[in-house]
PDB file of N, CA and C in Angstrom:
ATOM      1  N   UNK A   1     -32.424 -24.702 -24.072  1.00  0.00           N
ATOM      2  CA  UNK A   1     -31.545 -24.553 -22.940  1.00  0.00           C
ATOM      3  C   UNK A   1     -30.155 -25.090 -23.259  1.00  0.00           C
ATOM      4  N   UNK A   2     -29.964 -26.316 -23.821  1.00  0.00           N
ATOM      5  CA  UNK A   2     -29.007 -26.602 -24.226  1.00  0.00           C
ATOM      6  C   UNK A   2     -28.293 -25.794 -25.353  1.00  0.00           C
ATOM      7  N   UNK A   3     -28.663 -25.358 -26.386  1.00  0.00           N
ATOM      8  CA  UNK A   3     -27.894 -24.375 -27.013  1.00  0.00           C
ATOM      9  C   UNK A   3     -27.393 -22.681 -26.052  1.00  0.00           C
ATOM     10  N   UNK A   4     -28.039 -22.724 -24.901  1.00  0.00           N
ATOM     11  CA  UNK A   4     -27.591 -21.598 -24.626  1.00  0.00           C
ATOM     12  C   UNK A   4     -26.101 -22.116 -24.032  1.00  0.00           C
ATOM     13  N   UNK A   5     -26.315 -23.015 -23.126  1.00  0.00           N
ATOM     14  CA  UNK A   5     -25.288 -23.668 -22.624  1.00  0.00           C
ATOM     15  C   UNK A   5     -24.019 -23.626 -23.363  1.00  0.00           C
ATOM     16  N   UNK A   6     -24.210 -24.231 -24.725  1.00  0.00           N
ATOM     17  CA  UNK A   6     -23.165 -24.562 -25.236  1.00  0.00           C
ATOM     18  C   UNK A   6     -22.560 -23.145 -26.207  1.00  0.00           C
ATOM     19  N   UNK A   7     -23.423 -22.024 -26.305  1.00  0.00           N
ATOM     20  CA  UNK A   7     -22.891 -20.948 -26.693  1.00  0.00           C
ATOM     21  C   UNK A   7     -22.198 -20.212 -25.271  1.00  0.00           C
ATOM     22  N   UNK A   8     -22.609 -20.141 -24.216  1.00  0.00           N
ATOM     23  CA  UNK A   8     -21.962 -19.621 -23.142  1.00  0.00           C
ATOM     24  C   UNK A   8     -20.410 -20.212 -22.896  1.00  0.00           C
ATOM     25  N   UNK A   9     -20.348 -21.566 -23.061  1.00  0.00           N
ATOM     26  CA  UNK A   9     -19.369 -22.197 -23.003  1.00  0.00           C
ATOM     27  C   UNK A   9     -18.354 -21.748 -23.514  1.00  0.00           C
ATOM     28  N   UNK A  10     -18.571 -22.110 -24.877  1.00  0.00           N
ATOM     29  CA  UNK A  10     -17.992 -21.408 -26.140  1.00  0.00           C
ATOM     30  C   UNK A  10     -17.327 -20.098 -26.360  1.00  0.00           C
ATOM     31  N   UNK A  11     -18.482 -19.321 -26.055  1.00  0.00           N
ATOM     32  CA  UNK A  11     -18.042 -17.978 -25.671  1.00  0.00           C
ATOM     33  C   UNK A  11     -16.587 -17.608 -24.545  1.00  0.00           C
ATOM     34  N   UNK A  12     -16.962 -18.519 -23.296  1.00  0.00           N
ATOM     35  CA  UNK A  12     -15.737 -18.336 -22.660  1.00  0.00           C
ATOM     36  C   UNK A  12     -14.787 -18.529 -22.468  1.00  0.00           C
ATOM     37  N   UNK A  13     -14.615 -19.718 -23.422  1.00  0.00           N
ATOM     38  CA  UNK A  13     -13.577 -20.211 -24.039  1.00  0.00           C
ATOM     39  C   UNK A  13     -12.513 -19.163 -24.952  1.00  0.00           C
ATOM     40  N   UNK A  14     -13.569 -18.367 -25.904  1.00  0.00           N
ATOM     41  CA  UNK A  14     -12.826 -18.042 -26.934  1.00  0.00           C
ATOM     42  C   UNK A  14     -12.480 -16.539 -25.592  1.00  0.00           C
ATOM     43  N   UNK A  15     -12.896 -15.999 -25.025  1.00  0.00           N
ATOM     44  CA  UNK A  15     -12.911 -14.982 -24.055  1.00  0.00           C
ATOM     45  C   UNK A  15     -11.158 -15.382 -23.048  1.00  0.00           C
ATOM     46  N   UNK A  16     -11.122 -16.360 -22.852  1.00  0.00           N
ATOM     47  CA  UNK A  16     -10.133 -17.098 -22.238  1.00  0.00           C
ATOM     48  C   UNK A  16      -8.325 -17.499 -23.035  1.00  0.00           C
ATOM     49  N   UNK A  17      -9.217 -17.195 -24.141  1.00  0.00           N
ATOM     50  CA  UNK A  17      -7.945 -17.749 -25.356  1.00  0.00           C
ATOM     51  C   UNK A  17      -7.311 -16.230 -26.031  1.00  0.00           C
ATOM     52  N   UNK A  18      -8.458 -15.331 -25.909  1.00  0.00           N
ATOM     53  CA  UNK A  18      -7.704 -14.032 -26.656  1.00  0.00           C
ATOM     54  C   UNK A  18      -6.770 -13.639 -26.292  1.00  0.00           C
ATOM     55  N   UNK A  19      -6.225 -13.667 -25.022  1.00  0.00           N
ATOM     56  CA  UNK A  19      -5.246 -13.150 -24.700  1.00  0.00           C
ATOM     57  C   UNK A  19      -3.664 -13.569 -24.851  1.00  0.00           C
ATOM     58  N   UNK A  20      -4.294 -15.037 -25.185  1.00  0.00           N
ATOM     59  CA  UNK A  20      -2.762 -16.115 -25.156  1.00  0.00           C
ATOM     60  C   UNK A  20      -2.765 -15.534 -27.124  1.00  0.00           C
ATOM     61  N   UNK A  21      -3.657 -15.339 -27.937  1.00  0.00           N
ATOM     62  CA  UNK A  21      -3.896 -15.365 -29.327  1.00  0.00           C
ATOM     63  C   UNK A  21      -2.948 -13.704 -29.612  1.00  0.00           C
ATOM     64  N   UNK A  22      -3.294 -12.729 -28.594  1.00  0.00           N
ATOM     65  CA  UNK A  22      -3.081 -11.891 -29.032  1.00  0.00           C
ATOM     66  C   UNK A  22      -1.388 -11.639 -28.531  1.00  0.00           C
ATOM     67  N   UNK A  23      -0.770 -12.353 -27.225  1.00  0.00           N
ATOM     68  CA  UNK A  23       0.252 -12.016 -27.259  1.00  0.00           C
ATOM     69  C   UNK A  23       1.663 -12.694 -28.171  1.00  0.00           C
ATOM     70  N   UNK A  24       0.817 -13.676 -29.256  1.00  0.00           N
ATOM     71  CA  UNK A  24       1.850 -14.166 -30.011  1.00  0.00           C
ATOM     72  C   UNK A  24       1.989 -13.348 -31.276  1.00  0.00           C
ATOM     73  N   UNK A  25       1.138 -12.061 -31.324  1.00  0.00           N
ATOM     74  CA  UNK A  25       1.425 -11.176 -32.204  1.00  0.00           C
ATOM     75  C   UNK A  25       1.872 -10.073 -31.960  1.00  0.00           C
ATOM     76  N   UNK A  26       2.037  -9.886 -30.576  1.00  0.00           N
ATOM     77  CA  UNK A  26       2.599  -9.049 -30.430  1.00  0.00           C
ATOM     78  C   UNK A  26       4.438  -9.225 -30.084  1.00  0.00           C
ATOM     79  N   UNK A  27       4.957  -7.807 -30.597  1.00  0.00           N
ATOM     80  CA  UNK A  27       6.401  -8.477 -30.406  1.00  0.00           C
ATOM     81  C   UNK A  27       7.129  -8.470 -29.263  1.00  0.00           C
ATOM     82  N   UNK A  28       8.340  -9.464 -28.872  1.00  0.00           N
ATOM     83  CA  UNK A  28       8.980 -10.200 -27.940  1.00  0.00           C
ATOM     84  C   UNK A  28       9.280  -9.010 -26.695  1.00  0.00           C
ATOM     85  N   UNK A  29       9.510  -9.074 -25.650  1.00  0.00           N
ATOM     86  CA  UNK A  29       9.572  -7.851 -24.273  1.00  0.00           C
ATOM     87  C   UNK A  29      11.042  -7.520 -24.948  1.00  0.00           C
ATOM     88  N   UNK A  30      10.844  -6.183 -24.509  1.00  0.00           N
ATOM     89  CA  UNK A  30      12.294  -5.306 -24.640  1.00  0.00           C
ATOM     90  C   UNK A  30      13.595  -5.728 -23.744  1.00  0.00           C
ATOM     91  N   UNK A  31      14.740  -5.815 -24.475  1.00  0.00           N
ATOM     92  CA  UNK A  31      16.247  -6.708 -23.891  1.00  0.00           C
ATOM     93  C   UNK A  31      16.733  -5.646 -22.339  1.00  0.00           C
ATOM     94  N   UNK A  32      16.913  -6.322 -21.481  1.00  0.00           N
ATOM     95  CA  UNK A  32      17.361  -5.758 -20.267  1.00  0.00           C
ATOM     96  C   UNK A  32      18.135  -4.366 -20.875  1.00  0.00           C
ATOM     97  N   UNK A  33      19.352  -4.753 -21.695  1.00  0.00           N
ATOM     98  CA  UNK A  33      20.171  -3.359 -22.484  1.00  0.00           C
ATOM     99  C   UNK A  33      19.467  -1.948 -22.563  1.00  0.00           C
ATOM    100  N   UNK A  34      18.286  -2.063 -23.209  1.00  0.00           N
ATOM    101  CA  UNK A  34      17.236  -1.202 -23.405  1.00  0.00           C
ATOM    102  C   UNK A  34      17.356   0.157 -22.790  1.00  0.00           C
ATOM    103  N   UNK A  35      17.138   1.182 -22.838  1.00  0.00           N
ATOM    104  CA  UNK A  35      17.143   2.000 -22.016  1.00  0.00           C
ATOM    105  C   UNK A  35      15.521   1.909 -21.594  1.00  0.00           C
ATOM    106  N   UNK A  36      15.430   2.198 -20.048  1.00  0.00           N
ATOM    107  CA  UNK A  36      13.878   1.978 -19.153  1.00  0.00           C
ATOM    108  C   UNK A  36      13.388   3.383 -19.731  1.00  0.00           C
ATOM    109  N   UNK A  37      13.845   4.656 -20.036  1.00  0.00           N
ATOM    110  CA  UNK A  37      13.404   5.822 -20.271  1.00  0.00           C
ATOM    111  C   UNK A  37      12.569   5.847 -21.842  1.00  0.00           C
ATOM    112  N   UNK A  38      12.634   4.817 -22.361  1.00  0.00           N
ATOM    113  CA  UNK A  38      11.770   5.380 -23.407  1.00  0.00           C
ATOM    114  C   UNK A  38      10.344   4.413 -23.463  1.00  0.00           C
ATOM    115  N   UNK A  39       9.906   5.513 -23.508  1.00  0.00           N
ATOM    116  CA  UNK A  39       8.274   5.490 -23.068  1.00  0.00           C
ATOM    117  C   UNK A  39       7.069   4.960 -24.383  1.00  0.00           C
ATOM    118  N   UNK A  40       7.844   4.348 -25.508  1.00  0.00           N
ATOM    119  CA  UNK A  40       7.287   4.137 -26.748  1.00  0.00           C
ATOM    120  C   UNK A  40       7.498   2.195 -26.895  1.00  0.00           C
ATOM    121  N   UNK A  41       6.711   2.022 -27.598  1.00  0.00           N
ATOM    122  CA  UNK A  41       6.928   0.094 -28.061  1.00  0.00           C
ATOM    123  C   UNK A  41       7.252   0.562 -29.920  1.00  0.00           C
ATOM    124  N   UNK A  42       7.881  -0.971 -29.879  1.00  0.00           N
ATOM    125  CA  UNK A  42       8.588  -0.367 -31.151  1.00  0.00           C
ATOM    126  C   UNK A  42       7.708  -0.566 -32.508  1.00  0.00           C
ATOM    127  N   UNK A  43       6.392  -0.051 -32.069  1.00  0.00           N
ATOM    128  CA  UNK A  43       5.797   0.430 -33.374  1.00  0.00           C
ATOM    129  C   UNK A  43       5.121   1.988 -33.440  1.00  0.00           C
ATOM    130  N   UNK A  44       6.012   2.696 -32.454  1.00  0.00           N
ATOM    131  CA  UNK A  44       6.196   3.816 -31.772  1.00  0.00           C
ATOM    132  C   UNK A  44       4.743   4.599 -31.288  1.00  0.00           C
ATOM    133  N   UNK A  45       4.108   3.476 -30.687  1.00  0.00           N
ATOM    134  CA  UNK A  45       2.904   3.244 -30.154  1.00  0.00           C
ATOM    135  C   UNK A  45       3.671   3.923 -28.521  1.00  0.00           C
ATOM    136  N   UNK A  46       2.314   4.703 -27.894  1.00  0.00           N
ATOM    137  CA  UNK A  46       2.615   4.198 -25.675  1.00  0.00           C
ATOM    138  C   UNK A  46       2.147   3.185 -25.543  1.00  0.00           C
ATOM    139  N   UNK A  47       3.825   2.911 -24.627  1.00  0.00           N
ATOM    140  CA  UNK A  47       3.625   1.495 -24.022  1.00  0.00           C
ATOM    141  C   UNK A  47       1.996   1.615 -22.828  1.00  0.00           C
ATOM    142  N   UNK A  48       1.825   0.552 -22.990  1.00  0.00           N
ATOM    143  CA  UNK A  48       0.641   0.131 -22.274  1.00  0.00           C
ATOM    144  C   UNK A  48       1.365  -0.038 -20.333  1.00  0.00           C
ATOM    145  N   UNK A  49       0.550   0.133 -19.870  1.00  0.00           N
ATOM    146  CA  UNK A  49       0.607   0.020 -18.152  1.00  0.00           C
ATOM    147  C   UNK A  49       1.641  -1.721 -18.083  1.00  0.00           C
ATOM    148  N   UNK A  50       0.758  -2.593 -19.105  1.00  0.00           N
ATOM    149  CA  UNK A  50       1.459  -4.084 -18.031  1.00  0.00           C
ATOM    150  C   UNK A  50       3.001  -4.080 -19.336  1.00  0.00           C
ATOM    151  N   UNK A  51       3.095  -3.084 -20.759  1.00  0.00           N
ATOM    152  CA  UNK A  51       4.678  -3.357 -20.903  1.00  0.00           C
ATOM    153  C   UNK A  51       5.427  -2.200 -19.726  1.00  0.00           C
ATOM    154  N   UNK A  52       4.822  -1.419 -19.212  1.00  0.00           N
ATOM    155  CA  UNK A  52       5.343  -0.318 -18.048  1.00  0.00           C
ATOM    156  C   UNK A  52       5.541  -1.026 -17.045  1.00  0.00           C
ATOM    157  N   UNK A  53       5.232  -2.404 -16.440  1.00  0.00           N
ATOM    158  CA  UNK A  53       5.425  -2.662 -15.356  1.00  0.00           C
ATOM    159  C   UNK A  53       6.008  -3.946 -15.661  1.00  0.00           C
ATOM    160  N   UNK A  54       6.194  -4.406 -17.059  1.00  0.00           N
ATOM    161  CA  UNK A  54       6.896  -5.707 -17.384  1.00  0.00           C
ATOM    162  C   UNK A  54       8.641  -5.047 -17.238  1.00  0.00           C
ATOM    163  N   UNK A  55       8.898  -3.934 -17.488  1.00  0.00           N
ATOM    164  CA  UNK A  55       9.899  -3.304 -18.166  1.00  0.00           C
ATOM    165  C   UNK A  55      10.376  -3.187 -16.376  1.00  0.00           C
ATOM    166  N   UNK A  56       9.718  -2.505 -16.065  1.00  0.00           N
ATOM    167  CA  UNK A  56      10.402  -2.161 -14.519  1.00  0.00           C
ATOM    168  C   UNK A  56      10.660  -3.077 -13.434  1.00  0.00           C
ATOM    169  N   UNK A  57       9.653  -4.352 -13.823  1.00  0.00           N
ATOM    170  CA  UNK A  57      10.362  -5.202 -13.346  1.00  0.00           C
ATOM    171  C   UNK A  57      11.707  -5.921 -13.451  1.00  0.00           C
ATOM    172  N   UNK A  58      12.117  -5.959 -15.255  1.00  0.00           N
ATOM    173  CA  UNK A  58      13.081  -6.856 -15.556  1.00  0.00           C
ATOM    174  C   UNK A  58      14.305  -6.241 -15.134  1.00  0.00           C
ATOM    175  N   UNK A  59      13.809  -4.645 -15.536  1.00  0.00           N
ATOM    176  CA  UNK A  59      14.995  -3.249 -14.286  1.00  0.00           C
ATOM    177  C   UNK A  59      15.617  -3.653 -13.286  1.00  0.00           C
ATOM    178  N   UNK A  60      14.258  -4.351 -12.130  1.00  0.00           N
ATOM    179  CA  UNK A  60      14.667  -4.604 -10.843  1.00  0.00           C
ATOM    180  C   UNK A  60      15.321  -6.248 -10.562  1.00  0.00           C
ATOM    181  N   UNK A  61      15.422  -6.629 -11.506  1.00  0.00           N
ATOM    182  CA  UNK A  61      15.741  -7.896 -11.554  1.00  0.00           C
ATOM    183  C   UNK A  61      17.291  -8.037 -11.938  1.00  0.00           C
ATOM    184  N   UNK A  62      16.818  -7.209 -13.303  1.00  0.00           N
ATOM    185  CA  UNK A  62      18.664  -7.476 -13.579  1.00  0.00           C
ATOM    186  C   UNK A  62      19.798  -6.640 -13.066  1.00  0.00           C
ATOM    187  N   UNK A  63      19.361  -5.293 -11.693  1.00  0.00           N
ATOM    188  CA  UNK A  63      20.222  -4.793 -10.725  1.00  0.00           C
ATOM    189  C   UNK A  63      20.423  -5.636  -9.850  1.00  0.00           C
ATOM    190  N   UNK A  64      19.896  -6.930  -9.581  1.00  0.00           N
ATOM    191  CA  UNK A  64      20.614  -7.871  -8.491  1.00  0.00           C
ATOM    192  C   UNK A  64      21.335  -9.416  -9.409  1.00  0.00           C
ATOM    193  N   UNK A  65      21.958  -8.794 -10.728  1.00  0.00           N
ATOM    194  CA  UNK A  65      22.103  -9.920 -11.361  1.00  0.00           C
ATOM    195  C   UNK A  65      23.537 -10.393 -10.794  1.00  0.00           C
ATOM    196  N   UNK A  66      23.793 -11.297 -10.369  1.00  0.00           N
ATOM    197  CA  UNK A  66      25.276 -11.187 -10.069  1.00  0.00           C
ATOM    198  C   UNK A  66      25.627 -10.795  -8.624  1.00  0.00           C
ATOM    199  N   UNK A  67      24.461 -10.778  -7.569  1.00  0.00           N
ATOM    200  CA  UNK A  67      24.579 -10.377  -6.370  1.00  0.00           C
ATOM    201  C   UNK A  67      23.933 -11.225  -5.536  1.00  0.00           C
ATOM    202  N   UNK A  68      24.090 -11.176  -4.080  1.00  0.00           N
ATOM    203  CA  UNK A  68      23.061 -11.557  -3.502  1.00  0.00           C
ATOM    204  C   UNK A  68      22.039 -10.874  -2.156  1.00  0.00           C
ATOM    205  N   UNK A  69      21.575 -11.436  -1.411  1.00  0.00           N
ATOM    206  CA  UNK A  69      20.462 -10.935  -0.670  1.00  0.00           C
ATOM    207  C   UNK A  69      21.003  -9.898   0.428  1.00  0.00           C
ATOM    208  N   UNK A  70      20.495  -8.920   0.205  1.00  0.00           N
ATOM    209  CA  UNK A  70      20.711  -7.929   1.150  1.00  0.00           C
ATOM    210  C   UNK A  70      21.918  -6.868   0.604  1.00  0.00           C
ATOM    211  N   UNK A  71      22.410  -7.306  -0.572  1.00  0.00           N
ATOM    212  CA  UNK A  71      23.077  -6.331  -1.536  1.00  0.00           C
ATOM    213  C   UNK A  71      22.994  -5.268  -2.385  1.00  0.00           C
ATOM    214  N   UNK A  72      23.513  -3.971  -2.185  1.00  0.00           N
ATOM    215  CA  UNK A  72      22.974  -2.362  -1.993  1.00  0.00           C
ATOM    216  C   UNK A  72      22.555  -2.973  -3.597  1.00  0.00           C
ATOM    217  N   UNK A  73      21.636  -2.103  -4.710  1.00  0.00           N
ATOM    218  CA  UNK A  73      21.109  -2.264  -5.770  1.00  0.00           C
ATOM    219  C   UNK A  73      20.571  -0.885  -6.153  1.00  0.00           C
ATOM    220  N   UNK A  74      20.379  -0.451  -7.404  1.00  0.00           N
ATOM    221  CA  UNK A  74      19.682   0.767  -8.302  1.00  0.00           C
ATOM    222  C   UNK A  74      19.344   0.306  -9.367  1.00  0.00           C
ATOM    223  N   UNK A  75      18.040   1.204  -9.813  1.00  0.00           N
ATOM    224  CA  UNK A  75      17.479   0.666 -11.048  1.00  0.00           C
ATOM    225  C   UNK A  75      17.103   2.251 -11.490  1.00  0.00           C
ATOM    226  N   UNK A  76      16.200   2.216 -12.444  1.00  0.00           N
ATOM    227  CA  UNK A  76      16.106   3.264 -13.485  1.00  0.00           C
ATOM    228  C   UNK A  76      14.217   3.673 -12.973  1.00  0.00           C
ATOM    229  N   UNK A  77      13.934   4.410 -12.998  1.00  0.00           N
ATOM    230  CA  UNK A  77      12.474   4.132 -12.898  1.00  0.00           C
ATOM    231  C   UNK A  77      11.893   5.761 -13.755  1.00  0.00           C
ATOM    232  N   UNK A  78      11.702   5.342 -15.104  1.00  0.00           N
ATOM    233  CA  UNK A  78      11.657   6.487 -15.736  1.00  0.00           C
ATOM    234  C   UNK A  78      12.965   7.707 -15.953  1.00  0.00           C
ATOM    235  N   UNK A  79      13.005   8.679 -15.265  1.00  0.00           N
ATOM    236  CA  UNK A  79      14.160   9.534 -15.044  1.00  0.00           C
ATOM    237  C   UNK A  79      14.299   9.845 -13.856  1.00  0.00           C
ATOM    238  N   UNK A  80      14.166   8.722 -12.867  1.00  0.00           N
ATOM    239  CA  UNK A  80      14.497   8.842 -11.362  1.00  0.00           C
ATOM    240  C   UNK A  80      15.322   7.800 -11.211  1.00  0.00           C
ATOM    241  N   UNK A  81      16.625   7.943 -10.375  1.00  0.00           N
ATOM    242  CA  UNK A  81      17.236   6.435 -10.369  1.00  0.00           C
ATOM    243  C   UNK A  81      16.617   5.887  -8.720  1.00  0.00           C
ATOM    244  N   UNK A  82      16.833   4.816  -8.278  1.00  0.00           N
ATOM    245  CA  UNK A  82      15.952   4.453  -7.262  1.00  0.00           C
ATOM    246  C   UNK A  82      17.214   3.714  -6.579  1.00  0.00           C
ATOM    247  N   UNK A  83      17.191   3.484  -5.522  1.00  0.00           N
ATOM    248  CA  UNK A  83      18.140   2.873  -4.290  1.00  0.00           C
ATOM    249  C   UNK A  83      17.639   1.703  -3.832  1.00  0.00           C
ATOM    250  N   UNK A  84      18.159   1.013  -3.560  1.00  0.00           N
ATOM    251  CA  UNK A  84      17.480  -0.494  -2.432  1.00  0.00           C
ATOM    252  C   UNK A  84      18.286  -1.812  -2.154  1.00  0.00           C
ATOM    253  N   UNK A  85      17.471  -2.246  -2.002  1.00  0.00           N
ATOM    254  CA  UNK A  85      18.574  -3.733  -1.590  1.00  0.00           C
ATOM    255  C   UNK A  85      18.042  -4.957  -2.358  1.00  0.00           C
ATOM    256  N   UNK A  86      19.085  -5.773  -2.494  1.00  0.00           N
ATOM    257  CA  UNK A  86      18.513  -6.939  -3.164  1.00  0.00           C
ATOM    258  C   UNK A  86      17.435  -8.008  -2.204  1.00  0.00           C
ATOM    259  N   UNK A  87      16.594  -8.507  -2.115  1.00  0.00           N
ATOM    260  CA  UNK A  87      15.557  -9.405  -1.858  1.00  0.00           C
ATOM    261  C   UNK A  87      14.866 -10.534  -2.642  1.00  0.00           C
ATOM    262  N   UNK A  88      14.341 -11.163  -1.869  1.00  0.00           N
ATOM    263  CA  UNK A  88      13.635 -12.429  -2.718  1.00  0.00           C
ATOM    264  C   UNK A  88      12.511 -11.515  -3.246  1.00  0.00           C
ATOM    265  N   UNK A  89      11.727 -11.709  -4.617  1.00  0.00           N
ATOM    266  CA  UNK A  89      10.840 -11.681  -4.941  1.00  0.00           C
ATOM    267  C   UNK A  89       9.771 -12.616  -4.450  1.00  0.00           C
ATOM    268  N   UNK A  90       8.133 -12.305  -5.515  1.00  0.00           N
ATOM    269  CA  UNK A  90       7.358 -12.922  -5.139  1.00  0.00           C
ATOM    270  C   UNK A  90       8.008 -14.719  -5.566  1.00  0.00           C
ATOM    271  N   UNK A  91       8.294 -14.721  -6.673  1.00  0.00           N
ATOM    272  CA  UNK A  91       8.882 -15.956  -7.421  1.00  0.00           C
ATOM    273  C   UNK A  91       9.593 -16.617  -6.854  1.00  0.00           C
ATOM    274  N   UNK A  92      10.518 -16.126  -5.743  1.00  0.00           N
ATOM    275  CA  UNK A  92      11.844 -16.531  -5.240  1.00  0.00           C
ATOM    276  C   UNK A  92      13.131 -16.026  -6.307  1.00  0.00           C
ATOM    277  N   UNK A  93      12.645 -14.772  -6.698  1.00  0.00           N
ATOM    278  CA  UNK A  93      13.982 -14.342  -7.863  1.00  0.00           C
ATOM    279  C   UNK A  93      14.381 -13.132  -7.033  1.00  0.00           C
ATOM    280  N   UNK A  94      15.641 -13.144  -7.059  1.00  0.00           N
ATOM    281  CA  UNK A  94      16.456 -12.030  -6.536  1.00  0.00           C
ATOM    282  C   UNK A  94      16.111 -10.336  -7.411  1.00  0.00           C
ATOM    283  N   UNK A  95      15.595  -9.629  -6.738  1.00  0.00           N
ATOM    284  CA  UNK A  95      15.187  -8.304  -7.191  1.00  0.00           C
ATOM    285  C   UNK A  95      15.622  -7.132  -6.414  1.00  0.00           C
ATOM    286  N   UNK A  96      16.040  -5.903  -7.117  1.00  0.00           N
ATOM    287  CA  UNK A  96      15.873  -4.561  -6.041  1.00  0.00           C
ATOM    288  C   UNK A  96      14.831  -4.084  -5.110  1.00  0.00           C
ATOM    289  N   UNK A  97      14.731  -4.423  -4.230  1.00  0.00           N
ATOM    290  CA  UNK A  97      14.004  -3.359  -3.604  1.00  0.00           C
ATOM    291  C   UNK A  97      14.244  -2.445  -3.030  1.00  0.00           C
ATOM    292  N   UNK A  98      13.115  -1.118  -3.615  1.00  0.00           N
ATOM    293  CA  UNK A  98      13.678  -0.048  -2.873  1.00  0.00           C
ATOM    294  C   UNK A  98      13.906   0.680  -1.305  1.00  0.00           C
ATOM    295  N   UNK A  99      13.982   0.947  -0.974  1.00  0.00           N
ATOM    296  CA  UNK A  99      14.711   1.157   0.296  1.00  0.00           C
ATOM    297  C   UNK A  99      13.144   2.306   0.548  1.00  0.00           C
ATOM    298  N   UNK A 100      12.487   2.415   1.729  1.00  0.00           N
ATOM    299  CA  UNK A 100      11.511   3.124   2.527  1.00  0.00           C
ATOM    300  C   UNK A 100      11.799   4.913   1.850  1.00  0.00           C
ATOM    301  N   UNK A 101      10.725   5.584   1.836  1.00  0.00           N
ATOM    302  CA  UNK A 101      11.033   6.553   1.504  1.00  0.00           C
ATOM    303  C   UNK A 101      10.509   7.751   3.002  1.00  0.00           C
ATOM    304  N   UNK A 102      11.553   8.477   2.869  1.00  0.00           N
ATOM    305  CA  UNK A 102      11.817   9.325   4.506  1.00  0.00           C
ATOM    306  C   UNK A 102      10.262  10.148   4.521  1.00  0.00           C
ATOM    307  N   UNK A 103       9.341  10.011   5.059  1.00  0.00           N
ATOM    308  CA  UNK A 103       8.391  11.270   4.931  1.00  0.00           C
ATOM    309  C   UNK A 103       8.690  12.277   5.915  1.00  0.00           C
ATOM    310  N   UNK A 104       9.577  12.447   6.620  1.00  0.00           N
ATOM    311  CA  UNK A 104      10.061  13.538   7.521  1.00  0.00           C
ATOM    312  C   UNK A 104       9.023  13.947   9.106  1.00  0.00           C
ATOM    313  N   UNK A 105       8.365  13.070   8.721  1.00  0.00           N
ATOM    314  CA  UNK A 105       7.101  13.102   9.983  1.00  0.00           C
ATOM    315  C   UNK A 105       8.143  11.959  11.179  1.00  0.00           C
ATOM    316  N   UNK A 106       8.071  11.581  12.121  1.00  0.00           N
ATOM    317  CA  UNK A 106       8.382  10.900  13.345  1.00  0.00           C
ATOM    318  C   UNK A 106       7.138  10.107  13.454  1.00  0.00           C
ATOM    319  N   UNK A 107       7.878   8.785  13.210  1.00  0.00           N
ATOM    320  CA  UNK A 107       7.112   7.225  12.772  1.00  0.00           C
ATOM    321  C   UNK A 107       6.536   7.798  15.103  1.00  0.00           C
ATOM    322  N   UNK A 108       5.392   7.311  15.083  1.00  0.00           N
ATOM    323  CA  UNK A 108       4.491   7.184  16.111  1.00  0.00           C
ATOM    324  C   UNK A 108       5.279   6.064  17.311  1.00  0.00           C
ATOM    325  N   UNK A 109       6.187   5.186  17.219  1.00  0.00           N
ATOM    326  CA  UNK A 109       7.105   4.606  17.938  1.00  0.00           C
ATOM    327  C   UNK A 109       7.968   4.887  18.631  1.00  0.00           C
ATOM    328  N   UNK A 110       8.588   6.346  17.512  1.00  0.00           N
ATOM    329  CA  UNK A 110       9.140   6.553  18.159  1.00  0.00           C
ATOM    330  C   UNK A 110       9.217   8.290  18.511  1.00  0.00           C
ATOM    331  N   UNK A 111       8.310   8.819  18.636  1.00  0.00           N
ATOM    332  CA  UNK A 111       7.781   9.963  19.392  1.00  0.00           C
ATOM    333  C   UNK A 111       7.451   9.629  21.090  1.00  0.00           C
ATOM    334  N   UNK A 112       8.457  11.111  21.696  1.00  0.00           N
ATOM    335  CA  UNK A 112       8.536  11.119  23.179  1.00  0.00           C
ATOM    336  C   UNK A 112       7.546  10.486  23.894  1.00  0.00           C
ATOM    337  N   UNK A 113       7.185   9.632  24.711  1.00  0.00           N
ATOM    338  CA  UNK A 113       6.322   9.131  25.500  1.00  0.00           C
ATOM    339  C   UNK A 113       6.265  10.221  26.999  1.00  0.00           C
ATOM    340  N   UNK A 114       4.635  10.646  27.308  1.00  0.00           N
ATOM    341  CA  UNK A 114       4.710  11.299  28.309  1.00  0.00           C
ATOM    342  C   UNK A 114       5.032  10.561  29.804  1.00  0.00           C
TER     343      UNK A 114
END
């Protein structure tokens, strides 16, 4: 019983550590400069989902660089440019957010009351 213990342990340990192991080999996040449109890491690999959403964040971050809250903002999002306002993030870091998108339907509030 005790050896299972201490292999389970073990195990989740090393389960716990791969990830810190593997991102020191991988290379450093792409410079704000960057263009957001290219869709490759520079071992001309596809980027993976979390460098796709590391990238679009730093987008939305560095359109409120130099601004503050409630200040109009655009970022890049692939080959769409995007609109919004500056806001606190989750962090408390100043970010774009984008502005509601119109679905052309009449929000239920404010449709005629009989």
């Amino acid at each position: 019983m005790k050896v299972r213990t201490v292999f389970t342990a073990a195990f989740l340990a090393v389960m716990m550590l791969a990830p810190a192991l593997r991102a020191q080999d991988e290379p450093a996040a792409p410079e704000a400069n960057a263009p957001a449109a290219a869709a490759t890491s520079n071992a001309g690999k596809p980027m993976t989902i979390r460098e796709k959403l590391a990238a679009l964040r730093q987008a939305r971050i560095s359109a409120c660089e130099k601004k503050s809250a409630g200040d109009p903002c655009s970022f890049s999002r692939g080959e769409k440019n995007v609109a919004g306002k500056c806001a606190k993030g989750p962090h408390d870091q100043l970010m774009c957010r984008p502005q509601p998108r119109m679905s052309g339907k009449p929000s239920p509030s404010s449709a005629p009351q009989p």
